[in-house]
C-alpha atoms as a PDB file:
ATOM      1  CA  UNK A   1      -4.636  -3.391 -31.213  1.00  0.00           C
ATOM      2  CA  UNK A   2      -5.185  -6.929 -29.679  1.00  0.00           C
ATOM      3  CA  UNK A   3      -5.127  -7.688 -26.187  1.00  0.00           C
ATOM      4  CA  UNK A   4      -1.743  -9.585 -26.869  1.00  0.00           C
ATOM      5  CA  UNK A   5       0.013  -6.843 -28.773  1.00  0.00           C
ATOM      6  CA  UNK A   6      -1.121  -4.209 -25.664  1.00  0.00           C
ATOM      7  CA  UNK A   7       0.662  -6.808 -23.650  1.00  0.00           C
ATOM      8  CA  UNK A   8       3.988  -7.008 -25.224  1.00  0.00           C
ATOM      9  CA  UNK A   9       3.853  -3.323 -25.860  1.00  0.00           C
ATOM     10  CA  UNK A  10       3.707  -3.041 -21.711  1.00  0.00           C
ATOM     11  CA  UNK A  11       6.128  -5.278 -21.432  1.00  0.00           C
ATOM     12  CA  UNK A  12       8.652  -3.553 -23.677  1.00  0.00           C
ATOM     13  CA  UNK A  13       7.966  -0.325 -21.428  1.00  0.00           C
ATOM     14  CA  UNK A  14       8.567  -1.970 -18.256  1.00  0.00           C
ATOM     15  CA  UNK A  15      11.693  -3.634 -19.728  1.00  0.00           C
ATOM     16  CA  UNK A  16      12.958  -0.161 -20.231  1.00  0.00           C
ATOM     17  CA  UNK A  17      12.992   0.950 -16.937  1.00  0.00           C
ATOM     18  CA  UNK A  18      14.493  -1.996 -14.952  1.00  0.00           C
ATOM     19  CA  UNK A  19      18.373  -1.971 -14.404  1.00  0.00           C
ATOM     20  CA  UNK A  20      19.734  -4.998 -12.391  1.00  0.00           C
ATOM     21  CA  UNK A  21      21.381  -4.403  -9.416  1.00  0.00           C
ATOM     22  CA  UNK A  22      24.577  -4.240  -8.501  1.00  0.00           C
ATOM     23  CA  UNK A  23      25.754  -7.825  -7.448  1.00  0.00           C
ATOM     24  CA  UNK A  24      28.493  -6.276  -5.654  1.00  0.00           C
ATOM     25  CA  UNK A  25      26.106  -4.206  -3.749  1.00  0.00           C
ATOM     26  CA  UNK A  26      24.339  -7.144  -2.557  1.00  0.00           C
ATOM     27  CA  UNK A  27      27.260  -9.025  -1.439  1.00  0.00           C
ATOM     28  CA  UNK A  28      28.827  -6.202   1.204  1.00  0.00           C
ATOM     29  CA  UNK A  29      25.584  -6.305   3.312  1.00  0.00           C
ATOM     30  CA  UNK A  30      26.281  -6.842   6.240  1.00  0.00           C
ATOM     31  CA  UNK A  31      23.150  -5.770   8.367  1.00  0.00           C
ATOM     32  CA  UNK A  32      19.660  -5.443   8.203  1.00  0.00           C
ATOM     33  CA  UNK A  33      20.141  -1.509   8.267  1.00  0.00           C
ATOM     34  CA  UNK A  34      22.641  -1.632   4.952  1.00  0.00           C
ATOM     35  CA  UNK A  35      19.758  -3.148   3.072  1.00  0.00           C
ATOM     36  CA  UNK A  36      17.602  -0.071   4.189  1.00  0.00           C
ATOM     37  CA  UNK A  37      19.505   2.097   2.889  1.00  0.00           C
ATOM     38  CA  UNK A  38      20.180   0.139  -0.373  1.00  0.00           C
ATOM     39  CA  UNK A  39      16.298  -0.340  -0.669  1.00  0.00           C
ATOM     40  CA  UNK A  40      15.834   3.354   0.134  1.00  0.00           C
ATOM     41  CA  UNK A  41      18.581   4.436  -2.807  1.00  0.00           C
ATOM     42  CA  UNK A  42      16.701   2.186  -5.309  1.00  0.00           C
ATOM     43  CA  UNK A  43      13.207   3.485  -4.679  1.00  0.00           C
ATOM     44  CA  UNK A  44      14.819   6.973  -5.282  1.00  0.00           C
ATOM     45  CA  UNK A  45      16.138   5.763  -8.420  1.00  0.00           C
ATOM     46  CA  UNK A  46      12.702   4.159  -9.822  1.00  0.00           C
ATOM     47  CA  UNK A  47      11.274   7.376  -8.572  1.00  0.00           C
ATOM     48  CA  UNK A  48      13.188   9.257 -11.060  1.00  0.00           C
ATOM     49  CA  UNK A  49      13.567   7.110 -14.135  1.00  0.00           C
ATOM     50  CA  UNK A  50       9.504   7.523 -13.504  1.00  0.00           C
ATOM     51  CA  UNK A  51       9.999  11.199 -13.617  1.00  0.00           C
ATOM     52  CA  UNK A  52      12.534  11.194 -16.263  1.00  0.00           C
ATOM     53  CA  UNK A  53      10.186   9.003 -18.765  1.00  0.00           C
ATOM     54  CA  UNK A  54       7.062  10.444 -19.464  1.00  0.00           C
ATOM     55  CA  UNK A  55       5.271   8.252 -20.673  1.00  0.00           C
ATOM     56  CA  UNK A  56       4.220   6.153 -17.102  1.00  0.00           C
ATOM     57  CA  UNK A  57       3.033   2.173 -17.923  1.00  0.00           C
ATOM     58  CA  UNK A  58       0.260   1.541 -15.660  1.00  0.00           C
ATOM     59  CA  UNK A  59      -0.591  -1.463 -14.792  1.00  0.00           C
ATOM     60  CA  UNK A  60      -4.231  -2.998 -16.134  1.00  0.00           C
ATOM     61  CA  UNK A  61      -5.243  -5.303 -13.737  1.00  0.00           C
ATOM     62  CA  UNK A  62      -5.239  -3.634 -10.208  1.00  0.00           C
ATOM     63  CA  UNK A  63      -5.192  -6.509  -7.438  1.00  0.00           C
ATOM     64  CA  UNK A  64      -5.230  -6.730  -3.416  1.00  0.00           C
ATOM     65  CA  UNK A  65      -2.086  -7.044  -1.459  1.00  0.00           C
ATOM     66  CA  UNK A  66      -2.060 -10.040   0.513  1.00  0.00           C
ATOM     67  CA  UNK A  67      -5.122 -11.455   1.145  1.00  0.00           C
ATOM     68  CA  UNK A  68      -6.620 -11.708   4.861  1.00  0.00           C
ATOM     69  CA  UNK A  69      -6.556 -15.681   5.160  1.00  0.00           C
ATOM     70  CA  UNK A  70      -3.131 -15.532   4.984  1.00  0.00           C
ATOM     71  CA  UNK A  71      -2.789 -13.249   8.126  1.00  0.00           C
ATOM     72  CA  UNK A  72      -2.224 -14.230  12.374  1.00  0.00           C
ATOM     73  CA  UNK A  73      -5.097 -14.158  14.520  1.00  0.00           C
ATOM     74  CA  UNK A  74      -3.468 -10.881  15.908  1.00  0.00           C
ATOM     75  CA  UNK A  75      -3.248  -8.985  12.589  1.00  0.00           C
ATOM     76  CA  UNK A  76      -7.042 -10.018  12.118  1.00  0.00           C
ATOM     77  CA  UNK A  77      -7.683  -8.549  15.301  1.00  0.00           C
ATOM     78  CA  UNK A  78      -5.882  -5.591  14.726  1.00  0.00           C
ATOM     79  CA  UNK A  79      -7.788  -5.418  11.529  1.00  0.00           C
ATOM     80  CA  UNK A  80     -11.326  -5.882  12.745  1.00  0.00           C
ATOM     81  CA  UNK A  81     -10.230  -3.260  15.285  1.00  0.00           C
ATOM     82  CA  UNK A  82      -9.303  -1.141  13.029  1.00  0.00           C
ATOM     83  CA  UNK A  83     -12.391  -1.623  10.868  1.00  0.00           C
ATOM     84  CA  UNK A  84     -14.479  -0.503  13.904  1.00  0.00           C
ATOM     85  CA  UNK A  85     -12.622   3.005  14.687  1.00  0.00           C
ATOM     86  CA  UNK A  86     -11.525   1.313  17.535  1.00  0.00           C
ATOM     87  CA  UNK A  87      -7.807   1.587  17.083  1.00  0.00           C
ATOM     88  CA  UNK A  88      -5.862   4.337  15.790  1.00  0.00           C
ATOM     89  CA  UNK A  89      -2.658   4.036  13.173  1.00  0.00           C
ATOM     90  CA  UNK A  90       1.061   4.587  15.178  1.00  0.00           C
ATOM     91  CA  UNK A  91       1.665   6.776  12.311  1.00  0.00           C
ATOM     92  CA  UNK A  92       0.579   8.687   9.233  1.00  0.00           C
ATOM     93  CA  UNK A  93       1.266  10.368   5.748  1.00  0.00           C
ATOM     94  CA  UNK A  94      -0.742  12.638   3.816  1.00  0.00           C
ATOM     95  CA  UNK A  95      -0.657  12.693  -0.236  1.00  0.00           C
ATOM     96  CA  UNK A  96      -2.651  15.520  -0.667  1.00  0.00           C
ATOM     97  CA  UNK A  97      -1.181  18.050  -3.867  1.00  0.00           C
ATOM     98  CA  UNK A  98       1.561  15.720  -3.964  1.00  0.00           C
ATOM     99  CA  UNK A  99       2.686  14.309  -8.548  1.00  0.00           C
ATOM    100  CA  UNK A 100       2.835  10.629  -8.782  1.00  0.00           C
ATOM    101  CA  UNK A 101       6.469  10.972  -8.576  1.00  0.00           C
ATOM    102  CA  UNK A 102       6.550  13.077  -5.237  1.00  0.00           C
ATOM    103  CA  UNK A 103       4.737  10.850  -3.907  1.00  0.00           C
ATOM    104  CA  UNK A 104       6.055   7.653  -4.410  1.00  0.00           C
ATOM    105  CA  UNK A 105       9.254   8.755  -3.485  1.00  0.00           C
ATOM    106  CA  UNK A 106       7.473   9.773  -0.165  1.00  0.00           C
ATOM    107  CA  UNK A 107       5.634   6.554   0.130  1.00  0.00           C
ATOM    108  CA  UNK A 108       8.659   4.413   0.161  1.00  0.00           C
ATOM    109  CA  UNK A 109      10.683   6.524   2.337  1.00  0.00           C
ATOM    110  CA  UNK A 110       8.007   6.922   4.733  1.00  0.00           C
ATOM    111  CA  UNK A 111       7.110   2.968   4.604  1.00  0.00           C
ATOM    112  CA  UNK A 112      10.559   1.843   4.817  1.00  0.00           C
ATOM    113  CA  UNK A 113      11.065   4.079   8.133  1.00  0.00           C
ATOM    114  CA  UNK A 114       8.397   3.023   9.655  1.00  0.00           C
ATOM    115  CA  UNK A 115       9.100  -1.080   9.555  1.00  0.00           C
ATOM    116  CA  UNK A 116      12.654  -0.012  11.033  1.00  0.00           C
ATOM    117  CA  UNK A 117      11.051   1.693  13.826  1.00  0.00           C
ATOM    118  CA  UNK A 118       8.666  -1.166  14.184  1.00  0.00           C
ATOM    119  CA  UNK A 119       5.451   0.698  13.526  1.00  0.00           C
ATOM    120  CA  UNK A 120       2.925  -2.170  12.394  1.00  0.00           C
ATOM    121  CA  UNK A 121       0.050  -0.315  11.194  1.00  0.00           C
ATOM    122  CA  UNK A 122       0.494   3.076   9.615  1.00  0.00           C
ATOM    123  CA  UNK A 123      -2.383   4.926   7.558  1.00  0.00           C
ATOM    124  CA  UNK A 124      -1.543   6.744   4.207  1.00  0.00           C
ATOM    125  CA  UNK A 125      -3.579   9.434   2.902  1.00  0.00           C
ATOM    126  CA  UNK A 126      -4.394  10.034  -0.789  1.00  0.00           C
ATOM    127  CA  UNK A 127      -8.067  11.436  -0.774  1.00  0.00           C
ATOM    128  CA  UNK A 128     -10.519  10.571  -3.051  1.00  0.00           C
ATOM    129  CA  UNK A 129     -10.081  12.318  -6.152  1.00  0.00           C
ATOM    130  CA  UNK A 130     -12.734  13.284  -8.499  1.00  0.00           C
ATOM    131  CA  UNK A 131     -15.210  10.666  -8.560  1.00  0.00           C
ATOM    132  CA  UNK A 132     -13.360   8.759  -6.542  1.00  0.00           C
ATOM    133  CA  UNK A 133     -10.624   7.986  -9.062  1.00  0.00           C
ATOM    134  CA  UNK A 134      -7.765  10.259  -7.789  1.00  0.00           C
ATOM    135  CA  UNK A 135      -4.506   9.133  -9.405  1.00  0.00           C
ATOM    136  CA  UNK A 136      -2.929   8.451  -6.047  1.00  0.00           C
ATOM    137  CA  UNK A 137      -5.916   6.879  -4.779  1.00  0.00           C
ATOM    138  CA  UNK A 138      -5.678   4.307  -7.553  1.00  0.00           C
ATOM    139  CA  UNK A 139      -1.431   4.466  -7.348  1.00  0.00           C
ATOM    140  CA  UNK A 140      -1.299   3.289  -4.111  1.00  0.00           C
ATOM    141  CA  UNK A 141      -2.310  -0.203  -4.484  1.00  0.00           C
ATOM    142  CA  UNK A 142       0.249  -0.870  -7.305  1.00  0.00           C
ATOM    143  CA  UNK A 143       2.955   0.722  -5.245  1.00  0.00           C
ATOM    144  CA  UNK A 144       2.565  -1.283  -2.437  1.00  0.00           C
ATOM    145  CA  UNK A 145       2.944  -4.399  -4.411  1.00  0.00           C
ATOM    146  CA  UNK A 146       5.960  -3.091  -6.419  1.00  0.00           C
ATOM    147  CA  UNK A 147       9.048  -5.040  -5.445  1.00  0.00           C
ATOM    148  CA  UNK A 148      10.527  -2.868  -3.268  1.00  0.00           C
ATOM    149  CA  UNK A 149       7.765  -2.268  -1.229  1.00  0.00           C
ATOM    150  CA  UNK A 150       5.737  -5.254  -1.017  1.00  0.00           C
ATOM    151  CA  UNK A 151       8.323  -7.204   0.973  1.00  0.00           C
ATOM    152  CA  UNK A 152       7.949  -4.539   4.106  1.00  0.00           C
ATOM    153  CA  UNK A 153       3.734  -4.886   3.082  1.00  0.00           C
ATOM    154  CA  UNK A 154       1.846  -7.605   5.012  1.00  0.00           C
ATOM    155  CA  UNK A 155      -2.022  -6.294   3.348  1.00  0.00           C
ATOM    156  CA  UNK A 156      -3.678  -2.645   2.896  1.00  0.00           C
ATOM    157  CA  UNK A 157      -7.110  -1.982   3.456  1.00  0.00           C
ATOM    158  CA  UNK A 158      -9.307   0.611   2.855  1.00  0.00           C
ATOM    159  CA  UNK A 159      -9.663   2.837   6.416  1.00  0.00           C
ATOM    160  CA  UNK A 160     -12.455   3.579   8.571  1.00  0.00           C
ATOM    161  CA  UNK A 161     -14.460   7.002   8.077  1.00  0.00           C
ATOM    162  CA  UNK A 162     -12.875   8.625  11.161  1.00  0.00           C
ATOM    163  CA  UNK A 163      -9.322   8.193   9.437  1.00  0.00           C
ATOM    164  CA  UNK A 164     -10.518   9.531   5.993  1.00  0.00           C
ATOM    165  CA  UNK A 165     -12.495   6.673   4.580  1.00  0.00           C
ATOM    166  CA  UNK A 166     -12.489   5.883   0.974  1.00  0.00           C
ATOM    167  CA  UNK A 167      -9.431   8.107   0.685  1.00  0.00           C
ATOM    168  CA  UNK A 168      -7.276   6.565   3.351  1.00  0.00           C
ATOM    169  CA  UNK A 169      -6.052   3.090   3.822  1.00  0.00           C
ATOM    170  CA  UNK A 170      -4.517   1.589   6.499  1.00  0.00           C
ATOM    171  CA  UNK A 171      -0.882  -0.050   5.573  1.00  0.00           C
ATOM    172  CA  UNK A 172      -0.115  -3.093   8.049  1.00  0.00           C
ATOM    173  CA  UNK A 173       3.678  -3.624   7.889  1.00  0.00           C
ATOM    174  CA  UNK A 174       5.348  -6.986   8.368  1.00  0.00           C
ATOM    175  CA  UNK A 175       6.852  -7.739  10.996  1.00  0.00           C
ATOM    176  CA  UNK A 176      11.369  -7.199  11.022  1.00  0.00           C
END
């Protein structure tokens, strides 16, 4: 199969799972906490039409978040902190024995919470795997950048050994 069929062929999967939503919806926001709670219904939906089909798309080409030129001098310096064990995440989740499905769900709940409580780095937990290619280890990345997280997402790095190292990374949220 050529590179171009395998693409259309993702494409037509991916096509499959998106619904629009509802313009009405949209329209009778009226605060920043009604979008939370719209943005938390809609992960729980793509959570389950991910359960619901079994056959899950991933995604080929695995890319990082944001990169760090685009970041303040005092999210660099929360990084490079961070980098040196220095500082410690405000708050945490652990993956471990969690399906895919479980724990995306998780994951957006948990990173959606944590921007409304004005948390700005949090570190998320998937462990290693075998061989280091655990399915949430290699997840997480893609999730981040899906569209309903990646607005709350300013980068992700991998964390320092004290927080769990090549399984861990540390999630820096945007600011509200």
């Amino acid at each position: 199969m050529s590179k171009k069929t395998q693409d259309h062929h993702l494409w037509d999967n991916v096509k499959k799972t998106i619904s629009p939503i509802n313009s009405k919806k949209l329209s009778s926001l009226r605060d920043e906490e009604s979008f939370e709670i719209l943005m938390k219904k809609e992960c729980d939906n793509m959570a389950s039409q991910e359960a619901a089909s079994h056959q899950v798309v991933d995604v080929v080409e695995k890319k990082p978040i944001r990169s760090k030129e685009d970041i303040s001098s005092r999210d660099a310096q929360l990084l490079s902190d961070l980098a040196k064990g220095r500082v410690s995440p405000a708050a945490r989740l652990d993956l471990h024995g969690l399906t895919k499905d479980e724990a995306y769900k998780i994951l957006c709940d948990f990173i959606i919470t944590q921007r409304g409580v004005r948390r700005k780095c949090v570190l998320v937990i998937t462990g290693k795997g075998r061989d280091g290619q655990g399915v949430l280890r290699q997840k997480l990345p893609i999730w981040l950048d899906s569209n309903i997280l990646s607005p709350h997402i300013l980068l992700s790095t991998v964390a320092h050994a004290k927080h769990g190292g090549g399984g861990a990374f540390y999630v820096i949220l945007r600011k509200h």
